[in-house]
PDB file of N, CA and C in Angstrom:
ATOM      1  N   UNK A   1     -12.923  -7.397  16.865  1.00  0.00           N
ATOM      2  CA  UNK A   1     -13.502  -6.569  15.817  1.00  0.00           C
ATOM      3  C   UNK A   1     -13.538  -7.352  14.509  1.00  0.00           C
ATOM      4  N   UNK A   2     -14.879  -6.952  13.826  1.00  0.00           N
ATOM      5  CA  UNK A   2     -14.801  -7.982  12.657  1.00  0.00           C
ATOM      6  C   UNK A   2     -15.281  -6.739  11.527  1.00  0.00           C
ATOM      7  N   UNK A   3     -15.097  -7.124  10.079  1.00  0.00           N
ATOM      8  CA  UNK A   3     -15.496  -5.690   9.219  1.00  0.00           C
ATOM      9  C   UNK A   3     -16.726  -6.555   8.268  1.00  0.00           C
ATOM     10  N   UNK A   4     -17.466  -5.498   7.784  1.00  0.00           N
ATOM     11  CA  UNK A   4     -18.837  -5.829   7.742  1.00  0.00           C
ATOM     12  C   UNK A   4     -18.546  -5.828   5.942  1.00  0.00           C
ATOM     13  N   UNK A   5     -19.303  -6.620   5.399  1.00  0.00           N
ATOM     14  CA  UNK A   5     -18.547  -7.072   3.990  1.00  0.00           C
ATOM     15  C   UNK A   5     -19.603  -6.179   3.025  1.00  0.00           C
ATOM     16  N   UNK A   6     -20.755  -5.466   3.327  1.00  0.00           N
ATOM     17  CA  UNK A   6     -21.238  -4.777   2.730  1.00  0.00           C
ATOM     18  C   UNK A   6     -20.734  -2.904   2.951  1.00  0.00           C
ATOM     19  N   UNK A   7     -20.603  -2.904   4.360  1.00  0.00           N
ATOM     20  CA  UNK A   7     -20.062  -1.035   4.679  1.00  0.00           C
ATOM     21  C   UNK A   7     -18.656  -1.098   4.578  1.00  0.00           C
ATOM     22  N   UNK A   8     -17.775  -1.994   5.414  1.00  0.00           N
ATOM     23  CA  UNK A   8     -16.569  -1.844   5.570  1.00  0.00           C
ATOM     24  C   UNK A   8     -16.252  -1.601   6.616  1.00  0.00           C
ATOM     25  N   UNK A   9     -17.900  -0.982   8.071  1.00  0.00           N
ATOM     26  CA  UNK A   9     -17.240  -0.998   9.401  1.00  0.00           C
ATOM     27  C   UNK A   9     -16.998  -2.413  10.074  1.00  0.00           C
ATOM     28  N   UNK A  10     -15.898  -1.943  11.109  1.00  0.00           N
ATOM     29  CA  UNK A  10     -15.379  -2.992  12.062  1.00  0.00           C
ATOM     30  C   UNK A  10     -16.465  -2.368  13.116  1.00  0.00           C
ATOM     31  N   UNK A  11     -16.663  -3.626  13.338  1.00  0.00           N
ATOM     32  CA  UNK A  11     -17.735  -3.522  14.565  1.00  0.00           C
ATOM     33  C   UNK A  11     -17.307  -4.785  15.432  1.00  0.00           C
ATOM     34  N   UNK A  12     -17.495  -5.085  16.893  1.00  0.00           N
ATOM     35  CA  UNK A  12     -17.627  -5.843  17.641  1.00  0.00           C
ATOM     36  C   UNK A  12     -18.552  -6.835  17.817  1.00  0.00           C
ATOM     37  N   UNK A  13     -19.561  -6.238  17.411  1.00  0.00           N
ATOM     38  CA  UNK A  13     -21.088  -6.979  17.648  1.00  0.00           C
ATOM     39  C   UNK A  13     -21.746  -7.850  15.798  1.00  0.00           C
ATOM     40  N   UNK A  14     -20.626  -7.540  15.241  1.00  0.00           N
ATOM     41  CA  UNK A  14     -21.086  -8.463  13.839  1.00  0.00           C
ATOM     42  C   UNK A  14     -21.970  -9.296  13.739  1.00  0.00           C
ATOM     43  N   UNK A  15     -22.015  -9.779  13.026  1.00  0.00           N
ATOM     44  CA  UNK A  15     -23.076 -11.333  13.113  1.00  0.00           C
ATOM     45  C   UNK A  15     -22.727 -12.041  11.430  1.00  0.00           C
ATOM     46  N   UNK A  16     -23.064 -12.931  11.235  1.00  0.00           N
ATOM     47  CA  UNK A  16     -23.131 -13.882  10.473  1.00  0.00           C
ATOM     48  C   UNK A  16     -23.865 -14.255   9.286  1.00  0.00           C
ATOM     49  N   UNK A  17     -24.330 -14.298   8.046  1.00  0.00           N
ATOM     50  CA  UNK A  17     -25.271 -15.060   7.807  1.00  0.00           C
ATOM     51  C   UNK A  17     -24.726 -15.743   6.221  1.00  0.00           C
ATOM     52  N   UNK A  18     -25.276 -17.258   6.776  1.00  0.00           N
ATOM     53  CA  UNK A  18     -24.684 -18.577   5.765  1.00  0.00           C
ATOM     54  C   UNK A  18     -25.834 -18.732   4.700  1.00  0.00           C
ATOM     55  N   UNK A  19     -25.376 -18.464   3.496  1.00  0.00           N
ATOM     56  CA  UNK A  19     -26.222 -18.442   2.044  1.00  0.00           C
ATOM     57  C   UNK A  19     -25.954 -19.138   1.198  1.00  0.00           C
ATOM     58  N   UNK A  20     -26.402 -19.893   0.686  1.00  0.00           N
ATOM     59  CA  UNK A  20     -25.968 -21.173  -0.598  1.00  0.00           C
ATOM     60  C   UNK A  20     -24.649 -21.541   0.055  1.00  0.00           C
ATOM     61  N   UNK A  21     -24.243 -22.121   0.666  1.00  0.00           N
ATOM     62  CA  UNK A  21     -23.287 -22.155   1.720  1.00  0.00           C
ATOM     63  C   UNK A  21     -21.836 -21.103   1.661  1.00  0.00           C
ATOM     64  N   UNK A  22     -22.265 -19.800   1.547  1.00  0.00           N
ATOM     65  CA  UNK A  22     -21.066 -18.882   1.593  1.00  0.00           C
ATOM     66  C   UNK A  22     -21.380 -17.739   3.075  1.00  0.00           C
ATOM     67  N   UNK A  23     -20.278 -17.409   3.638  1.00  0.00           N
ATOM     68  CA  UNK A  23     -20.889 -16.760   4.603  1.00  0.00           C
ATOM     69  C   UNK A  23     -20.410 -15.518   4.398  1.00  0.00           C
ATOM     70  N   UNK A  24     -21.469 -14.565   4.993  1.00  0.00           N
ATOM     71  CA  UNK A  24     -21.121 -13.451   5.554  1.00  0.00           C
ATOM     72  C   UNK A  24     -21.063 -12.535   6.321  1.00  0.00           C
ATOM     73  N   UNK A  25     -20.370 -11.606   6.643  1.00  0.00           N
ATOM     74  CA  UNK A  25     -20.483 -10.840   8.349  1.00  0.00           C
ATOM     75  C   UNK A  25     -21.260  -9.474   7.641  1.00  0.00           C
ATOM     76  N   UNK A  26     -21.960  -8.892   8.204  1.00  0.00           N
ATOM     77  CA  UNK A  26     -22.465  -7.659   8.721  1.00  0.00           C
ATOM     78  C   UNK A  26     -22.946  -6.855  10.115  1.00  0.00           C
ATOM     79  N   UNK A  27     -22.692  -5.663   9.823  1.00  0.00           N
ATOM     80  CA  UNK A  27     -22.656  -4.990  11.072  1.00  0.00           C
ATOM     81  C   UNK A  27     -24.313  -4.614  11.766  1.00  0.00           C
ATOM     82  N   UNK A  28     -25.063  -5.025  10.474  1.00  0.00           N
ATOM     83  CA  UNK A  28     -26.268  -4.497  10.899  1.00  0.00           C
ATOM     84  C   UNK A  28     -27.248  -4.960   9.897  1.00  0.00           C
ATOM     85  N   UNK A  29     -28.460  -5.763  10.227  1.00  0.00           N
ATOM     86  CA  UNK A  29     -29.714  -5.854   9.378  1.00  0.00           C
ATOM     87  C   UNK A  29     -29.560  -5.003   8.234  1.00  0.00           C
ATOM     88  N   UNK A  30     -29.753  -3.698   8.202  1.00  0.00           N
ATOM     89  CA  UNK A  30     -29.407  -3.012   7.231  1.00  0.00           C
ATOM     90  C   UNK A  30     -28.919  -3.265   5.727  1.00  0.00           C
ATOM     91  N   UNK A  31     -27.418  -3.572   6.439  1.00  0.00           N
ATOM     92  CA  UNK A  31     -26.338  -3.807   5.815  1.00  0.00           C
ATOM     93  C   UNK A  31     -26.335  -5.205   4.806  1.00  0.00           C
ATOM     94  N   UNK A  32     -27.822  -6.211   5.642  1.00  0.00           N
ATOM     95  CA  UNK A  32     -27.714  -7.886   5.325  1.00  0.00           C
ATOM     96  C   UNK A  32     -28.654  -7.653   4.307  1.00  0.00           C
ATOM     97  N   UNK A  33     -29.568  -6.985   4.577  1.00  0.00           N
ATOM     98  CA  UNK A  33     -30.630  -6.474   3.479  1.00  0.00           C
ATOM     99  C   UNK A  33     -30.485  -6.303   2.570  1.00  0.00           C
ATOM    100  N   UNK A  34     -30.230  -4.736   2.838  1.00  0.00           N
ATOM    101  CA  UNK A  34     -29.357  -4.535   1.249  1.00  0.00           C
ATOM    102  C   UNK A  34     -28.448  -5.239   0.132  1.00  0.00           C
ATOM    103  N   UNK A  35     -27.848  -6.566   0.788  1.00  0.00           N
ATOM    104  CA  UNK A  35     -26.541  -7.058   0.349  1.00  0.00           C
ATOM    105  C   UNK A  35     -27.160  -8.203  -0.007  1.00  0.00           C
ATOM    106  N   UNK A  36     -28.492  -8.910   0.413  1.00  0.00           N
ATOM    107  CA  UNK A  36     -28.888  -9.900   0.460  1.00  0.00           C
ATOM    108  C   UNK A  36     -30.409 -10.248  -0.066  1.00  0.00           C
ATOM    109  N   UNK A  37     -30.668  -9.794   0.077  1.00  0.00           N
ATOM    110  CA  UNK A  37     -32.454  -9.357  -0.027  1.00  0.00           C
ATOM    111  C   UNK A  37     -33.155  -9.781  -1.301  1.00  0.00           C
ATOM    112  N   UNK A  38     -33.616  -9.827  -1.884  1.00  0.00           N
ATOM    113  CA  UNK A  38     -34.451 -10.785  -3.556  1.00  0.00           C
ATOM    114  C   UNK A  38     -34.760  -8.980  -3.496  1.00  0.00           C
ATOM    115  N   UNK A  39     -34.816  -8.446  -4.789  1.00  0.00           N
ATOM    116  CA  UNK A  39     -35.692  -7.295  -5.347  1.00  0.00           C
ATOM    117  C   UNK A  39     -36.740  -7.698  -6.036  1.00  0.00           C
ATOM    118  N   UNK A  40     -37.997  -7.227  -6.184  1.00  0.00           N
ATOM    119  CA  UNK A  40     -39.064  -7.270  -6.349  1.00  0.00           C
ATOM    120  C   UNK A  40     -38.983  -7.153  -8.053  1.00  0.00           C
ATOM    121  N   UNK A  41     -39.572  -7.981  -9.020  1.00  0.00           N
ATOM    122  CA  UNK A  41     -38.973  -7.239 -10.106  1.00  0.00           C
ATOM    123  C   UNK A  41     -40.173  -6.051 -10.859  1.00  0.00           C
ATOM    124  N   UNK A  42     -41.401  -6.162 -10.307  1.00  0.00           N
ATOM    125  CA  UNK A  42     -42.272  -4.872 -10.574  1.00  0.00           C
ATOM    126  C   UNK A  42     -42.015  -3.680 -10.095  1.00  0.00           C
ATOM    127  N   UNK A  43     -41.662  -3.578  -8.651  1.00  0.00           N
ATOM    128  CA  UNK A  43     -41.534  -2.385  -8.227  1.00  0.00           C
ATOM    129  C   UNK A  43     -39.659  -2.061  -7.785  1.00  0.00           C
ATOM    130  N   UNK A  44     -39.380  -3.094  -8.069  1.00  0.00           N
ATOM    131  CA  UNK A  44     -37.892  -3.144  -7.342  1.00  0.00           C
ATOM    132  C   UNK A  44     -37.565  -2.828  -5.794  1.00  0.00           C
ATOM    133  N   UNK A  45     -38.527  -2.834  -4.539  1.00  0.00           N
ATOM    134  CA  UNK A  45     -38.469  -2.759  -3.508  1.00  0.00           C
ATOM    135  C   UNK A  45     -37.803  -4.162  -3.467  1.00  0.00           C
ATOM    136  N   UNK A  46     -36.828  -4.338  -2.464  1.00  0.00           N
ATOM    137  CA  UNK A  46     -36.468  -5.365  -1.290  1.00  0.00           C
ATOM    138  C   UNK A  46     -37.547  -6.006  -0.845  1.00  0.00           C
ATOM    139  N   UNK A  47     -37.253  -7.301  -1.106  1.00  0.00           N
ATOM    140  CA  UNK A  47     -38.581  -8.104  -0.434  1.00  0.00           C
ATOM    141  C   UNK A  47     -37.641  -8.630   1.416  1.00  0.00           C
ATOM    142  N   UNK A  48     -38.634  -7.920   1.780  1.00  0.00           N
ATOM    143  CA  UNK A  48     -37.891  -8.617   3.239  1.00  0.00           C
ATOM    144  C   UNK A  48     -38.754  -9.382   4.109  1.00  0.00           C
ATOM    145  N   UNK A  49     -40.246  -9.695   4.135  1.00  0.00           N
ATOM    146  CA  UNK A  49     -40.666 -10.841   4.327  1.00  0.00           C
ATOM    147  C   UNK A  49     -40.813 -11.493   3.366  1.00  0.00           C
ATOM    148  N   UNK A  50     -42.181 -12.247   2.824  1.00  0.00           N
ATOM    149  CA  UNK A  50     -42.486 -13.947   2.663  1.00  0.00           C
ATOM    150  C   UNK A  50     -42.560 -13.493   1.231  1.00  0.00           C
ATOM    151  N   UNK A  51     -42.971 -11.960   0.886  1.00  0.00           N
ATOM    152  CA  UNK A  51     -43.030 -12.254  -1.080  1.00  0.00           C
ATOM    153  C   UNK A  51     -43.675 -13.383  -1.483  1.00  0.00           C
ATOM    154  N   UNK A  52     -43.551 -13.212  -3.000  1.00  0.00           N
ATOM    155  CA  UNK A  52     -44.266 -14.614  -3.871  1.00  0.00           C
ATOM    156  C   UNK A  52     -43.312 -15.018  -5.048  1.00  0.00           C
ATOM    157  N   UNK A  53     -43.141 -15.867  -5.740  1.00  0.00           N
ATOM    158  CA  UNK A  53     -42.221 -16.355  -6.499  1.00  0.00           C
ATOM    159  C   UNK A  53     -42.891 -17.337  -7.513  1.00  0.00           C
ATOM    160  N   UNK A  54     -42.701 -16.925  -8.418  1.00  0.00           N
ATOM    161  CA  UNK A  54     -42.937 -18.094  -9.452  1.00  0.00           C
ATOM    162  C   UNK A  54     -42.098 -17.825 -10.814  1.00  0.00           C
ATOM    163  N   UNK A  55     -41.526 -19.745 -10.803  1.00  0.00           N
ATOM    164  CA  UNK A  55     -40.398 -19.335 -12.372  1.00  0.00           C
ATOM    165  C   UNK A  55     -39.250 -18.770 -12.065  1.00  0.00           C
ATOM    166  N   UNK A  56     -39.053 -18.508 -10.663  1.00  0.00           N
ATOM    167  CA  UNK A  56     -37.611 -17.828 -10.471  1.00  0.00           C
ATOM    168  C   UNK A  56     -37.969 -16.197 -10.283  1.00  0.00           C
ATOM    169  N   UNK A  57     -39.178 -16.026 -10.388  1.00  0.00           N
ATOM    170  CA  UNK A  57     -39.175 -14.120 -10.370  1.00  0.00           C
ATOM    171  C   UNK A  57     -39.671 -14.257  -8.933  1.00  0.00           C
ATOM    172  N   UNK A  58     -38.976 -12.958  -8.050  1.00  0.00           N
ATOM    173  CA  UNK A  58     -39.469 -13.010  -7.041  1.00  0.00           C
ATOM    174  C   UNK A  58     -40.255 -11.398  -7.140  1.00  0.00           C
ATOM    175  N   UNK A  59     -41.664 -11.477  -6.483  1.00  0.00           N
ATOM    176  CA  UNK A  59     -42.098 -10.309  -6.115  1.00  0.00           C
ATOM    177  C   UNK A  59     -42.769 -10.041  -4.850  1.00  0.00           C
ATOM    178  N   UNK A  60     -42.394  -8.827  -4.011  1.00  0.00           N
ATOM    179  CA  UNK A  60     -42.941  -8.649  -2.964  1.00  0.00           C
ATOM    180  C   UNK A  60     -44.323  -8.731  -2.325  1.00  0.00           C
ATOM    181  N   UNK A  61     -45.391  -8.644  -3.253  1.00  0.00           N
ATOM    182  CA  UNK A  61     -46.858  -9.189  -3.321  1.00  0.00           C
ATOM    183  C   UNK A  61     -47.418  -9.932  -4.362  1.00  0.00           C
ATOM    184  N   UNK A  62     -48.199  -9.810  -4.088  1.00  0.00           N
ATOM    185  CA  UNK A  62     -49.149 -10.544  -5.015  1.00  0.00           C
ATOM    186  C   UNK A  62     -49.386  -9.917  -5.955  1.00  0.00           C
ATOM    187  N   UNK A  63     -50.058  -8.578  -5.453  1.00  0.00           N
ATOM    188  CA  UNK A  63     -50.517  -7.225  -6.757  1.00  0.00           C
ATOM    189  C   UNK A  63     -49.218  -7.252  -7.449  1.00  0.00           C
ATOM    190  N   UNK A  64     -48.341  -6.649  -6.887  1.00  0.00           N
ATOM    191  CA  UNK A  64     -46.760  -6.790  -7.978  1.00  0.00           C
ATOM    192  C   UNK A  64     -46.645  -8.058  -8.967  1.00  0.00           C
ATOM    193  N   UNK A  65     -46.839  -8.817  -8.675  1.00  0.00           N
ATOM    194  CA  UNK A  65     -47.198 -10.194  -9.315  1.00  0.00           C
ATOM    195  C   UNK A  65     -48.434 -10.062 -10.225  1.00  0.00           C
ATOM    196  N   UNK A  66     -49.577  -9.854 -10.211  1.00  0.00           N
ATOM    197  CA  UNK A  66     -50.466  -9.718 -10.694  1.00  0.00           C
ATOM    198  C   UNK A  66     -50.379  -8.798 -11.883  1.00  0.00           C
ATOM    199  N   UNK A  67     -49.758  -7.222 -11.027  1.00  0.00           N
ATOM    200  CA  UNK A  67     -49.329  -6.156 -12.165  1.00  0.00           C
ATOM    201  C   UNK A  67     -48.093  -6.648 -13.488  1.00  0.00           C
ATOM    202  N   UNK A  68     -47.778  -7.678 -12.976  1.00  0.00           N
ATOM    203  CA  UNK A  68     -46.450  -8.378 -13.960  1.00  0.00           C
ATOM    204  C   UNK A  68     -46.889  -9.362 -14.953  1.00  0.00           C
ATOM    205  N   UNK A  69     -48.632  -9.669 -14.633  1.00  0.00           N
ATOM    206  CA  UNK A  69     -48.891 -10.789 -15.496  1.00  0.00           C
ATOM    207  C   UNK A  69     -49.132 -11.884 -15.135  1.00  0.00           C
ATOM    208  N   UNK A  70     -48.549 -12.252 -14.117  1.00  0.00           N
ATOM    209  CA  UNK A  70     -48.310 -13.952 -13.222  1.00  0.00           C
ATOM    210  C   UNK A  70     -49.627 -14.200 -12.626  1.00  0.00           C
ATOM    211  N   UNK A  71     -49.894 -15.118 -12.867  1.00  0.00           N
ATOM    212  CA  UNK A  71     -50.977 -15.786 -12.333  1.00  0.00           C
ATOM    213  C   UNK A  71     -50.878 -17.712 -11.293  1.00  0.00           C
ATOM    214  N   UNK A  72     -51.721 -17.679 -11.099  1.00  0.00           N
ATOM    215  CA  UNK A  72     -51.449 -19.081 -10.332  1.00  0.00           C
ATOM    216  C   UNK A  72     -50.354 -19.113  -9.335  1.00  0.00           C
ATOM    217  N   UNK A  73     -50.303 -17.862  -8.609  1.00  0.00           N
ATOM    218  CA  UNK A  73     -49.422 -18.319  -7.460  1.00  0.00           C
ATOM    219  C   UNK A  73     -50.083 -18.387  -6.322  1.00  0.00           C
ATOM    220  N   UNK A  74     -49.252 -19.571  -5.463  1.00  0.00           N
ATOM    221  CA  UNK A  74     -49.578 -20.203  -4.125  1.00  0.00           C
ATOM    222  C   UNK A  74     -48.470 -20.496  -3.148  1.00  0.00           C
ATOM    223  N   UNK A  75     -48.919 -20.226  -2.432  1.00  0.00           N
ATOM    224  CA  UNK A  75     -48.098 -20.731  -1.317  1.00  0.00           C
ATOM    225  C   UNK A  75     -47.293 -21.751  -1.093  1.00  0.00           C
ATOM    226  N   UNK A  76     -46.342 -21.589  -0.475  1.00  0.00           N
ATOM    227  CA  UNK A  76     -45.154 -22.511  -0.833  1.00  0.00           C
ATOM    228  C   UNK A  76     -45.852 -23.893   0.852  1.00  0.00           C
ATOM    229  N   UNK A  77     -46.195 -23.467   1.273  1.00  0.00           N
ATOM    230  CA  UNK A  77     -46.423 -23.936   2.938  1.00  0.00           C
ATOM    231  C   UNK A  77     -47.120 -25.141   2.290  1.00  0.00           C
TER     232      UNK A  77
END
């Protein structure tokens, strides 16, 4: 049993995840999300796919980006 560093349950089935090299256990996606996740800074949703970023602001689209002013963003690929 391991305890999940965002709820506090012990769960069996934990998992892992290594960030700027610090780790942590959670019991559930959920839990990694919430605890982990970039917020959007227009709408403040959780960005949980690919978002856009520029300057250090992260936002979940483009329009959020757009609605913020930012211009000239591209793809990181």
């Amino acid at each position: 049993m391991r305890t999940c560093n965002a709820c506090g349950n012990q769960y069996d089935k934990c998992f892992d995840v290594i960030l700027n090299a610090k780790t942590y256990t959670f019991d559930s996606f959920e839990c990694a999300i919430n605890s982990l996740a970039p917020k959007c800074i227009h709408c403040e949703c959780k960005i949980i796919g690919h978002g856009v970023e520029q300057e250090g602001k992260f936002y979940c689209c483009a329009n959020c980006a757009k609605m913020s002013g930012t211009t000239n963003l591209r793809d990181r690929a």
